[in-house]
Every structure is written in C-alpha cells, then in structure tokens.
Protein backbone atom coordinates (compact mmCIF):
# COMPACT_ATOMS: atom_id res chain seq x y z
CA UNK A 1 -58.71 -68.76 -45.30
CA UNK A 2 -61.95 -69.97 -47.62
CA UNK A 3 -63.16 -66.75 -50.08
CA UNK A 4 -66.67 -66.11 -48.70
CA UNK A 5 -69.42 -66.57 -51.45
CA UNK A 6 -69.68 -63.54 -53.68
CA UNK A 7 -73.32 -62.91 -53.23
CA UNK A 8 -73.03 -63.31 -49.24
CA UNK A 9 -70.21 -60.21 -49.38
CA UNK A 10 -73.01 -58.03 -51.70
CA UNK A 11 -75.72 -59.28 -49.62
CA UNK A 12 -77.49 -60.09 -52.78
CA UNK A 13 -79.82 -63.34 -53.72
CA UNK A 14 -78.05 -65.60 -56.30
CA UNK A 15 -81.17 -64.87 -58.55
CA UNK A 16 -80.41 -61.02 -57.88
CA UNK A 17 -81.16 -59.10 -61.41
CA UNK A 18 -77.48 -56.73 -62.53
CA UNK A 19 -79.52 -53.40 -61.39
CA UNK A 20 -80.24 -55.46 -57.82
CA UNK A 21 -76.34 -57.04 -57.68
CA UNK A 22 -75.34 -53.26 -58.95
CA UNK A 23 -77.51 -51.27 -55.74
CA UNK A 24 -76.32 -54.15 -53.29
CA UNK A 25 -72.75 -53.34 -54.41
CA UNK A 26 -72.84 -49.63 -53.90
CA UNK A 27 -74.21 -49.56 -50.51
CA UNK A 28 -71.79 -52.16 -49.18
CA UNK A 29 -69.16 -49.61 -51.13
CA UNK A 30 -70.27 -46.82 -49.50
CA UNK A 31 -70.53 -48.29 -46.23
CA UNK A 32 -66.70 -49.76 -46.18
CA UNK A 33 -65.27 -47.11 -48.10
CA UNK A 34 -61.55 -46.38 -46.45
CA UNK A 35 -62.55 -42.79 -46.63
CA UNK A 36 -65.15 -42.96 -44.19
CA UNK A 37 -63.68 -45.73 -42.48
CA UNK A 38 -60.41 -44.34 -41.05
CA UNK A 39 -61.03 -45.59 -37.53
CA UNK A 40 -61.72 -49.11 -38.76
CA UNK A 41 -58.75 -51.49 -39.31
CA UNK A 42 -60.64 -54.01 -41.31
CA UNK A 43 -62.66 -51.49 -43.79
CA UNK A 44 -60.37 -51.43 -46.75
CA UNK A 45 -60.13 -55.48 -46.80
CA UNK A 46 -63.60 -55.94 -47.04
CA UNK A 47 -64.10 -52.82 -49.53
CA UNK A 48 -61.18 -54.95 -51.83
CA UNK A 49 -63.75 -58.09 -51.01
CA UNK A 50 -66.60 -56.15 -52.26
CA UNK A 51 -65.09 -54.90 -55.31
CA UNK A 52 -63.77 -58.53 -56.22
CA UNK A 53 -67.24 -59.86 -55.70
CA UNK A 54 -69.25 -57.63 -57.90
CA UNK A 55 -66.30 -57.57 -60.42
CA UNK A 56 -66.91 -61.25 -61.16
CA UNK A 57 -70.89 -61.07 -61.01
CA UNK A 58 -71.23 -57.64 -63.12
CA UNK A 59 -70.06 -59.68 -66.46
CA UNK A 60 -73.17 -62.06 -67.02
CA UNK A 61 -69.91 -64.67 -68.68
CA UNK A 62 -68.48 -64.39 -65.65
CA UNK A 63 -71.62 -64.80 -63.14
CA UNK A 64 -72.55 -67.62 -64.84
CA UNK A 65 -69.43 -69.68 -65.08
CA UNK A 66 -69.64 -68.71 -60.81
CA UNK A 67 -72.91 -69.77 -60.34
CA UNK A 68 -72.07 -72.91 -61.51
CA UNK A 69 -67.95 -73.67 -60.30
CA UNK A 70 -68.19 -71.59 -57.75
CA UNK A 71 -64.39 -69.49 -56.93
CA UNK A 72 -62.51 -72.30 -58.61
CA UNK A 73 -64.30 -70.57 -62.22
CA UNK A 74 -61.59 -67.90 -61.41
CA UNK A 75 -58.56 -70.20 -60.18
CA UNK A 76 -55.70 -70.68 -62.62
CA UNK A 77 -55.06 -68.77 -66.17
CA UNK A 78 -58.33 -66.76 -65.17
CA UNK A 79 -57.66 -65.82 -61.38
CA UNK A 80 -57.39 -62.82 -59.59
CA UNK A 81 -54.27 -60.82 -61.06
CA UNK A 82 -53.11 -56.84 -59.33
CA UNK A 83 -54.57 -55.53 -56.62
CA UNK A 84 -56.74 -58.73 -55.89
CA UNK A 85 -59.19 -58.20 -58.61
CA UNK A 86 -60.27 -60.51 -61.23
CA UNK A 87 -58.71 -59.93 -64.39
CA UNK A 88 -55.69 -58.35 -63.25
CA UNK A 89 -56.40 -54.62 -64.89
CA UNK A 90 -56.67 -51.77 -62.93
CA UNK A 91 -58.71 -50.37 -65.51
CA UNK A 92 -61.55 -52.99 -65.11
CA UNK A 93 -61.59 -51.94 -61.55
CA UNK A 94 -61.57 -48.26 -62.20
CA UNK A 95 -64.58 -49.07 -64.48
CA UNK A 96 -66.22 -50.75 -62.05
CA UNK A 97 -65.55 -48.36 -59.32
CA UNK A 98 -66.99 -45.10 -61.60
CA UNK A 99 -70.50 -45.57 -61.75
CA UNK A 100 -70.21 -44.90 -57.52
CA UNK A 101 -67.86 -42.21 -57.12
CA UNK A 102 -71.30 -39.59 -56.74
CA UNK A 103 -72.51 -41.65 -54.23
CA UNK A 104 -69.02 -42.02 -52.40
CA UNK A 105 -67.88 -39.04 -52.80
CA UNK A 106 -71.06 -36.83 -53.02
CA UNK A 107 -71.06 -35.53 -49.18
CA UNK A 108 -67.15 -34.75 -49.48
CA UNK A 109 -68.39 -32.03 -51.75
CA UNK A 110 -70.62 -30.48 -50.13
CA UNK A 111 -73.79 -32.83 -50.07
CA UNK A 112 -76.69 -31.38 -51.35
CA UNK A 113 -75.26 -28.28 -52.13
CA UNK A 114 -73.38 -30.09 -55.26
CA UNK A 115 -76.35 -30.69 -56.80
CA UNK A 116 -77.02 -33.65 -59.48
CA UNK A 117 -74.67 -34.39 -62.50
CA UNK A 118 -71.46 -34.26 -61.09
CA UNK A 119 -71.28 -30.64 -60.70
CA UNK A 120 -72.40 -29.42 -63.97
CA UNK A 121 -75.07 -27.07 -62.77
CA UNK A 122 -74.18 -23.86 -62.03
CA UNK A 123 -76.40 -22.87 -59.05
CA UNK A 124 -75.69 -24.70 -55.55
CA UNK A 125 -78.25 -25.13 -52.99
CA UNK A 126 -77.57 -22.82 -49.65
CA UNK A 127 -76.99 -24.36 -46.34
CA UNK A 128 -79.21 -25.10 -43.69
CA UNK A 129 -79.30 -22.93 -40.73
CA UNK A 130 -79.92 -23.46 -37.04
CA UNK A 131 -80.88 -20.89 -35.03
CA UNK A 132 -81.21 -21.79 -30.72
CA UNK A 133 -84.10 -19.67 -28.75
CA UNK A 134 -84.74 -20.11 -25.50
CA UNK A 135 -88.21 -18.99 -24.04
CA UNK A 136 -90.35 -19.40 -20.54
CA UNK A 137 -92.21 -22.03 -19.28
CA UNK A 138 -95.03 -19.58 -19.58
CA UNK A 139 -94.71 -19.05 -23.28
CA UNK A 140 -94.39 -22.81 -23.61
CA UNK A 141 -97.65 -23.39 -22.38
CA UNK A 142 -99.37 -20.70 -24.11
CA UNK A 143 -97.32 -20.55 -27.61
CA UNK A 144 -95.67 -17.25 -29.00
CA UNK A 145 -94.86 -15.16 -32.20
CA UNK A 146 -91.51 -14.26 -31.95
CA UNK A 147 -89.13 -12.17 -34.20
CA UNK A 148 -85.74 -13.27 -34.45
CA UNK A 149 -82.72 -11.47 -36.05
CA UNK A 150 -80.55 -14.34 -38.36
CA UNK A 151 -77.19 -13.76 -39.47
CA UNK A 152 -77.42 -15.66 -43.12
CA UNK A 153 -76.29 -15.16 -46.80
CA UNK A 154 -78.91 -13.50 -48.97
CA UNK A 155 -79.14 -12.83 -52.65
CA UNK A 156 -76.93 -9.96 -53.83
CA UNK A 157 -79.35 -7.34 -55.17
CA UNK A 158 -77.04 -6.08 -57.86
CA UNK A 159 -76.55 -9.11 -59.63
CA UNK A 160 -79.47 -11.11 -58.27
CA UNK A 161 -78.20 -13.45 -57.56
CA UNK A 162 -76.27 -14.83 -60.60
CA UNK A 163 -72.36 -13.82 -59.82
CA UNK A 164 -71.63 -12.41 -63.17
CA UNK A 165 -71.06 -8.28 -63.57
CA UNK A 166 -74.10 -6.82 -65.96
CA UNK A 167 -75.34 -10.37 -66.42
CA UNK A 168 -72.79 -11.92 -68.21
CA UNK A 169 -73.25 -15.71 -68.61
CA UNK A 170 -70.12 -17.89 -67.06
CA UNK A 171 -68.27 -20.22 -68.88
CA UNK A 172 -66.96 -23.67 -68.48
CA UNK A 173 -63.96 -24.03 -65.86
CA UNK A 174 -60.80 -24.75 -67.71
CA UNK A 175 -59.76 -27.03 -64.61
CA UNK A 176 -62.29 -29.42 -64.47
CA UNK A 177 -63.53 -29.21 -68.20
CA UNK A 178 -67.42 -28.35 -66.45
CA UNK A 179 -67.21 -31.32 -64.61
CA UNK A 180 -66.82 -29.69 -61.12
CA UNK A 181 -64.36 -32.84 -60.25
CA UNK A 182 -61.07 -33.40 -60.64
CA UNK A 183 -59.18 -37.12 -59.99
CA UNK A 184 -56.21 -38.12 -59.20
CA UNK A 185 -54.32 -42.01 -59.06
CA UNK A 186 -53.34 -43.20 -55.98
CA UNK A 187 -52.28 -46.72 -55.96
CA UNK A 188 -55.47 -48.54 -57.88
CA UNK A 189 -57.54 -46.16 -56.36
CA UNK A 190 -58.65 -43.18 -58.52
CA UNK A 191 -59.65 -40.38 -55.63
CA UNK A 192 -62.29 -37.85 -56.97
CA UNK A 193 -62.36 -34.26 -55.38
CA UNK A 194 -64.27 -31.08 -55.75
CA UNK A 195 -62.62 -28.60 -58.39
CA UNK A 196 -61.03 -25.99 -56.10
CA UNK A 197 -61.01 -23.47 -59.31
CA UNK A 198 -64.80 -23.45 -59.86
CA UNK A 199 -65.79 -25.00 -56.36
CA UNK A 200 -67.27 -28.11 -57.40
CA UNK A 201 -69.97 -25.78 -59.77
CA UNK A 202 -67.82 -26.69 -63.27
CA UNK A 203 -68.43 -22.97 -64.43
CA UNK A 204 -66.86 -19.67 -63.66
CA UNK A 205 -67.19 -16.18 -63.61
CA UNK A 206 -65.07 -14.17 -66.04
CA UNK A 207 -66.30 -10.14 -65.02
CA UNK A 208 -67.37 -12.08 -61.28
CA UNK A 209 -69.93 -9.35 -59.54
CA UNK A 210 -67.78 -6.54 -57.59
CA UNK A 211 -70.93 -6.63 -54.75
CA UNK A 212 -70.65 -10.59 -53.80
CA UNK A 213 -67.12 -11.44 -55.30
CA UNK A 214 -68.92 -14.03 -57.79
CA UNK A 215 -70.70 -15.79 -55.29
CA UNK A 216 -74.11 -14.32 -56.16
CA UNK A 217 -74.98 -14.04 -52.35
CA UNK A 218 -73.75 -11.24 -49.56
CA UNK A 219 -73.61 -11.37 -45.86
CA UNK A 220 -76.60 -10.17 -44.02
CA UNK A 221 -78.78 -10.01 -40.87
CA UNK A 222 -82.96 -11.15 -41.39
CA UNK A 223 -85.76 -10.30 -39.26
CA UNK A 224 -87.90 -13.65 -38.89
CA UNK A 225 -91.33 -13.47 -37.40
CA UNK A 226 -91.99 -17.25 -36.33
CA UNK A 227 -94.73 -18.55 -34.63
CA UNK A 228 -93.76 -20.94 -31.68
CA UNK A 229 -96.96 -22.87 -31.27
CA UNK A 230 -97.95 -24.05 -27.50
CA UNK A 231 -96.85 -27.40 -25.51
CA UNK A 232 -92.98 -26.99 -27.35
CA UNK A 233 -90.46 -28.22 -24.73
CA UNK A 234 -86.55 -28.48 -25.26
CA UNK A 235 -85.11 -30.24 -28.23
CA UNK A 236 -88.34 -29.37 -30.38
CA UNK A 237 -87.38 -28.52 -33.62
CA UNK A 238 -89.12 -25.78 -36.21
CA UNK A 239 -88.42 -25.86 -39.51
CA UNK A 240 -88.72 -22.93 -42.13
CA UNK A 241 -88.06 -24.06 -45.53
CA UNK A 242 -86.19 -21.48 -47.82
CA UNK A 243 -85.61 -19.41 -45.24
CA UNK A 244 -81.69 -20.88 -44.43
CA UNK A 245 -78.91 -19.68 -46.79
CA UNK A 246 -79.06 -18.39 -49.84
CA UNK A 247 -78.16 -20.72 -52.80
CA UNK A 248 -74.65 -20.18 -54.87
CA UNK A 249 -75.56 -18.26 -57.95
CA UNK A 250 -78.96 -18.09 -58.25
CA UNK A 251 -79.02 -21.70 -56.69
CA UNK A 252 -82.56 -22.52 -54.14
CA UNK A 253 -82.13 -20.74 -50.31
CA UNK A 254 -81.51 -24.09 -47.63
CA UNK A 255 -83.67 -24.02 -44.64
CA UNK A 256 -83.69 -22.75 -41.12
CA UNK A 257 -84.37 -24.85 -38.37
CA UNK A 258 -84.89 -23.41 -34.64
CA UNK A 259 -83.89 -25.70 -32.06
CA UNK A 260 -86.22 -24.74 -28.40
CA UNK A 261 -84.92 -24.76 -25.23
CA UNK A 262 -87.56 -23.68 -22.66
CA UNK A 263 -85.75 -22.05 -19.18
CA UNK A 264 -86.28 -23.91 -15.87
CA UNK A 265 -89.01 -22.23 -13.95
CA UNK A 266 -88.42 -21.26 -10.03
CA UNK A 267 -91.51 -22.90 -9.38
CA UNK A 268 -92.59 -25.40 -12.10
CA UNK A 269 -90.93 -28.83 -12.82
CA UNK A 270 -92.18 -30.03 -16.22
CA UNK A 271 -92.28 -34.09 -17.49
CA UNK A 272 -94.31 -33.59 -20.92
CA UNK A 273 -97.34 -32.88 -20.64
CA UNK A 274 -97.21 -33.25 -16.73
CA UNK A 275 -96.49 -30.02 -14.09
CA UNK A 276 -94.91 -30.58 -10.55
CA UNK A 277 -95.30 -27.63 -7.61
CA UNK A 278 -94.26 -28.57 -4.07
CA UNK A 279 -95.87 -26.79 -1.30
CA UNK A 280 -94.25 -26.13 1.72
CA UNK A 281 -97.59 -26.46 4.40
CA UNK A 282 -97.15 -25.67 8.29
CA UNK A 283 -97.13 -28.95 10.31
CA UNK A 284 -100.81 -27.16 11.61
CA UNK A 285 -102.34 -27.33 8.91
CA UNK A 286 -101.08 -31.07 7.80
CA UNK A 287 -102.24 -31.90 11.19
CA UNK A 288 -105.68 -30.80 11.10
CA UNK A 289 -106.20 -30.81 7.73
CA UNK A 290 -107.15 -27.20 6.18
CA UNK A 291 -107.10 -25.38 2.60
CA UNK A 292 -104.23 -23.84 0.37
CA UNK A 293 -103.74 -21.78 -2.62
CA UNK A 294 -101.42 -22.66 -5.24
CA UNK A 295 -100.27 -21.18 -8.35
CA UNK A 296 -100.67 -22.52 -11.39
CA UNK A 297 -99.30 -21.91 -14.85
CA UNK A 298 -101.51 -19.72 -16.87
CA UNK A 299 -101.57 -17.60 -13.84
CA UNK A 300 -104.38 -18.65 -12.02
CA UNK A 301 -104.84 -19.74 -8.79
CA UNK A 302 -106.51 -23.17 -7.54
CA UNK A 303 -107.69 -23.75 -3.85
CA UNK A 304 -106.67 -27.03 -3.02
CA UNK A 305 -108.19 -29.16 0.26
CA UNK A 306 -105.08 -30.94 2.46
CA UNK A 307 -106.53 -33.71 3.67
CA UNK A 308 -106.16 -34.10 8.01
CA UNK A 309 -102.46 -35.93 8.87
CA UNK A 310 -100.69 -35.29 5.61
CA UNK A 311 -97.03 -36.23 5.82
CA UNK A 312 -94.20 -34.60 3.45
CA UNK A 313 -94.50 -36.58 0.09
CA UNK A 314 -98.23 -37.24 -0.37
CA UNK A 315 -99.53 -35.96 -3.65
CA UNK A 316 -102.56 -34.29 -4.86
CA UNK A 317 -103.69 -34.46 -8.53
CA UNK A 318 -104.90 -31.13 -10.59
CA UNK A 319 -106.74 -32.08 -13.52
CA UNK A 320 -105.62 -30.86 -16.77
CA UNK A 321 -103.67 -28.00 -15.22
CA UNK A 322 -100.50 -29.08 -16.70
CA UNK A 323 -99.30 -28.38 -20.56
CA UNK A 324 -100.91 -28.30 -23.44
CA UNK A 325 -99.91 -31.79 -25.93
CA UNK A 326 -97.72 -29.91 -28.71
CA UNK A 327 -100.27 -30.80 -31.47
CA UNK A 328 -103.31 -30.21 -29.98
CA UNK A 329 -105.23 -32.27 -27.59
CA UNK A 330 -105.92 -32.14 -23.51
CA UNK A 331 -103.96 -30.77 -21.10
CA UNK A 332 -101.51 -32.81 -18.77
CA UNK A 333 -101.84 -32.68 -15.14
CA UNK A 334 -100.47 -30.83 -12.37
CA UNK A 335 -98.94 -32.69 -9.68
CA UNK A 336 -99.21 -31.08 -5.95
CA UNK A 337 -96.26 -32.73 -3.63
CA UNK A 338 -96.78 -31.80 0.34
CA UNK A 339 -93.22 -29.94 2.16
CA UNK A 340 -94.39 -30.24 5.96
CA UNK A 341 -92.64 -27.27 7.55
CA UNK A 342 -90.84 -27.44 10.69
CA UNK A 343 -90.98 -24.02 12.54
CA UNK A 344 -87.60 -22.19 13.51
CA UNK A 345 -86.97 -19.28 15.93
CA UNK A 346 -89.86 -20.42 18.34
CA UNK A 347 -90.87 -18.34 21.40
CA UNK A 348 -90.28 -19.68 24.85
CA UNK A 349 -94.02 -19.74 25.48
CA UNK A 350 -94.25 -21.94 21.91
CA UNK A 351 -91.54 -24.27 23.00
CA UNK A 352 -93.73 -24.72 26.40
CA UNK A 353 -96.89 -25.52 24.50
CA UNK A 354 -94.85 -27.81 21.48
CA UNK A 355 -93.20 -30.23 24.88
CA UNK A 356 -96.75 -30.09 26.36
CA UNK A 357 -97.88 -31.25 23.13
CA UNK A 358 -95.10 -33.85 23.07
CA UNK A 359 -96.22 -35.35 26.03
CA UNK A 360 -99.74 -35.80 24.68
CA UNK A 361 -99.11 -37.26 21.66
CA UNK A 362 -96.62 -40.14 22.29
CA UNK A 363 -99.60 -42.34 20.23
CA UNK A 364 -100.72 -40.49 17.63
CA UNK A 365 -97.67 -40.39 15.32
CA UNK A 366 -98.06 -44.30 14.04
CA UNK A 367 -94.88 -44.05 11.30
CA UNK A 368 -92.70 -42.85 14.28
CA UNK A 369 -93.88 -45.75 16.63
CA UNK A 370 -93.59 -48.24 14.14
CA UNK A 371 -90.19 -47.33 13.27
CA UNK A 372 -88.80 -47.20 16.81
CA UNK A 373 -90.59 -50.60 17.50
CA UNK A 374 -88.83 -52.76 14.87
CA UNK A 375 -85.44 -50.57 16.15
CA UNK A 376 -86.12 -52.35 19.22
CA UNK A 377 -86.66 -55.51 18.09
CA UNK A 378 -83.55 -54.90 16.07
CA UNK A 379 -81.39 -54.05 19.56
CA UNK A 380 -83.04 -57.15 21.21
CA UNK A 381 -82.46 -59.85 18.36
CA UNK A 382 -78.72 -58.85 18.71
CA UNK A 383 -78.15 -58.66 22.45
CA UNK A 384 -79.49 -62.48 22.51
C-alpha cells in the first residue's frame, strides 16, 4: 500500500515552520500513543507512521530533499532501516521521541500534581476534591450558607508543611538522580515512569517528619462554610479554589468542587427555571367554574380562578412564581395542571341525584359525544 504524504499524517502545511511541524507531531503522538490506546488495534501503526513522518521532516536536509522527490528521497541506500524509521538507529528515534515524553507521559504521573521540569521540584500540587450535597427545593429557590465537614489532607503543623524533621532540607534521590523519572528499553520504545523512591518529586527526606511520615501533609476533617447561591439545580457545580488537598511538601492546596443535587419535592416538579403543581379540583367546581388556593414555593399562597368546564389537563400560567435564573435575573413560571376528581364512596341519595343528572346532561359533554359518534361511524363503515 502507497506511504501517505508526510505532512497529511502530521496534519501540517508543507510550508509548516520546525516549531509548527514539531506541535503538529506531538499532538498526533499523544493522541495515538499505544499507552492510551490499548483498546485500539490500529494505534501503534499509525503512532510508527507519525514518528517516520516527522523523523524525515525534523532534519531541514532531509525535508527538503522530500519536498522535492517526495518518499522515493528515502528509497534505496537512504530508506527506512529498524523499526520502520528513517535512518535505521534507534537512537535517532529515541531522540526524536524525548522532547514528548512530559507531554505523553505527564498524566501517568500524576498530572498536575508533578509539576513542571520533569519532577525536579520538590513540592506537588494537592488533589482536587469533590464533595456531593444534596439540599431542598426550597433552599434552591431561595439560596443557603451551609457548613460542611470535608475529610482532606492538611498541612502538618509540626513541620509545616515541608516533610523534613527540624527543617532539614532534602536531598537529591539517588534513584532517579533528581529527575523524578526513571526509563526503561522495551523494544525501540524507551518507557518513562514516575520514580517510586522519591514519588516522581526527585528529592527525599533523610530525618522525614515523625507527624506526616515525610509527606508534609496529615489526615484531617474541615469545617467549610459555603454559600449555595439561589436558582442551583442538580449537576451545578461550586468551586473553592485552595480549599481541596493539601500540596506534597509545602506544594499549593488543589481545589474543592461541590457537586448539587436538589431532592424531589412531594409537590413541585422543576424544568429550569419553570415550576409544575397539579391540582386535584372536584368535578363541581370544574363544572361551574369556581376559585382555588395553591401553594407555591416560597411559601405563599396564590388564589387561582378555574375557568367554568375545565377538563383534566388544561393549564393555568403563574407569572414569575417559578425559580429564580442561577445568576440573577426574573423568575420562571409556575405551571398549574387541572386533576378533575371523580368522587368515591357516594351516598345512595348522591348516586340518585348523579343518574338524575345523567339523564339531563346526555348534550352537554361535547368530547364524550364526539368520541362515541366517530365510534359509530367506525362500527358502520365496517358492517358495510
């Protein structure tokens, strides 16, 4: 099968500068890496691709004897030699490969927490926290400070925070030389790990802190006062910066983020901004038309006006007595939806007056006559 064209593998313009053609190769890297890749058959091909592409266009010789021959520049004394790359030398490949092993491999060792320069700093950023609180309807709609108790690591008080017994400074892991990584051959790929001596942090305690074990941070429960502002529904998120973990050695605390989930209400149904209520009304008072009293959610009560020969399903429209927009603005609406009630456990003298009732009002119920009219036509159309 017919190489594709270097630049089309990168994703890179043919006039693409060597800092563009070097970004376009390590995001294609990263992206077909086998490492992240293990579900995908056809990763580690195209990573090879990749790497054989931006091995020929990194060398400006090279790129320009492509540019104009195209792959047969690289056929014959000067083609691809072990491992498919140009050259033949694992070493060029290696080379090529380095200047991406902190984005490849940055997340395996604990993203952000790694910190820049390959490990070299000693302090590590804490994790991030989540913390789930559920609340009412009711304190949805009117917002809430809340104090919330949140298991975490804090700064150990009798080191603060640095690791080391009396202050003593740390010195360079032996392991890793500082460099918090250590790499091992496999095949022609060089794998890069976190140094499981000093973490990943290339420096070590030698009189660690007897309070935290050297990690400059102690287990702990923190009060939290937050303030849970009105119109949050489920899935909004609050974040606190600084207030998640406490950072390795001294390192800066992550953040906390609370994640809302607001309880179903036994007589509220919310849709944003929007409130639903239905209201069971006797078939009386849909028949004649009458006034009601409904709840609504910041307790109050609102008289509303049921028009004469309401059926189960109409709806009536509350203006801005719904919830509050999350960052400011009107209120929704509250929707009103009609339940006409059928009585139960009637008297004898009520059944009397309901079949005397019956026989009055064969023509005022239009839905029920218009329904049982096309049923007849229906019957009639298939007898003939």
């Amino acid at each position: 099968m017919a190489k594709r064209d270097f630049y089309d593998v990168l994703g890179a313009s043919r006039d693409a500068s060597a800092d563009e053609l070097k970004k376009a190769y390590r995001q294609k890297a990263k992206e077909y890496h086998p490492d992240r890749n293990a579900d995908n058959p056809d990763a580690e091909a195209k990573f090879k691709e990749i790497n054989e592409a931006y091995d020929a266009l990194k060398d400006p010789e090279r790129k320009a004897a492509y540019d104009r021959f195209g792959h047969a520049a690289f056929e014959g004394g000067g083609g691809p030699g072990r491992g498919g790359y140009p050259g033949g030398q694992q070493g060029d490949f290696a080379s090529a490969f380095s200047d991406v092993f902190e984005d490849l491999f940055g997340d395996f060792m604990g993203g952000r927490g790694g910190g820049q320069g390959g490990g070299r700093q000693r302090a590590q950023r804490g994790s991030d926290l989540r913390y789930n609180l559920r609340i009412s309807l009711e304190d949805a709609y009117s917002g809430l400070q809340k104090t919330i108790n949140v298991p975490t690591a804090v700064p150990c008080d009798v080191c603060k925070g640095s690791g080391a017994e009396g202050g003593a400074e740390p010195v360079t892991c032996p392991t890793c030389s500082g460099m918090g990584k250590v790499r091992a051959q496999q095949g022609f790929f060089t794998v890069e790990r976190g140094c499981p001596t000093c973490s990943g942090v290339g420096q070590i305690n030698k009189n660690p802190c007897r309070s935290c074990a050297g990690a400059g941070r102690v287990q702990k429960d923190r009060s939290l006062s937050v303030n849970i502002p009105a119109g949050v529904e489920t899935g909004t998120r609050i974040r606190l910066s600084g207030e998640g973990e406490a950072g390795l050695r001294g390192g800066p605390s992550g953040d906390l983020y609370i994640f809302i989930e607001v309880r179903d209400h036994a007589i509220f149904q919310r849709d944003g901004t929007s409130l639903f209520c239905r209201v069971p009304v006797g078939m009386t008072i849909a028949a004649l038309g009458g006034d009601i009293e409904v709840p609504s959610i910041d307790g109050g009560r609102s008289r509303v006006k049921v028009p004469a020969g309401s059926q189960t399903g109409k709806q009536m429209r509350l203006r801005a007595k719904g919830m509050p927009a999350l960052r400011g603005g009107n209120h929704g609406d509250m929707l009103i939806e009609l339940a006409v009630e059928t009585p139960v456990n009637l008297t004898s003298r009520q059944k009397e007056l309901l079949r005397e009732f019956e026989k009055l009002s064969s023509e005022n119920n239009p839905e029920s006559s218009s329904f049982f009219g096309k049923v007849r036509g229906f019957w009639e159309n298939k007898k003939s």
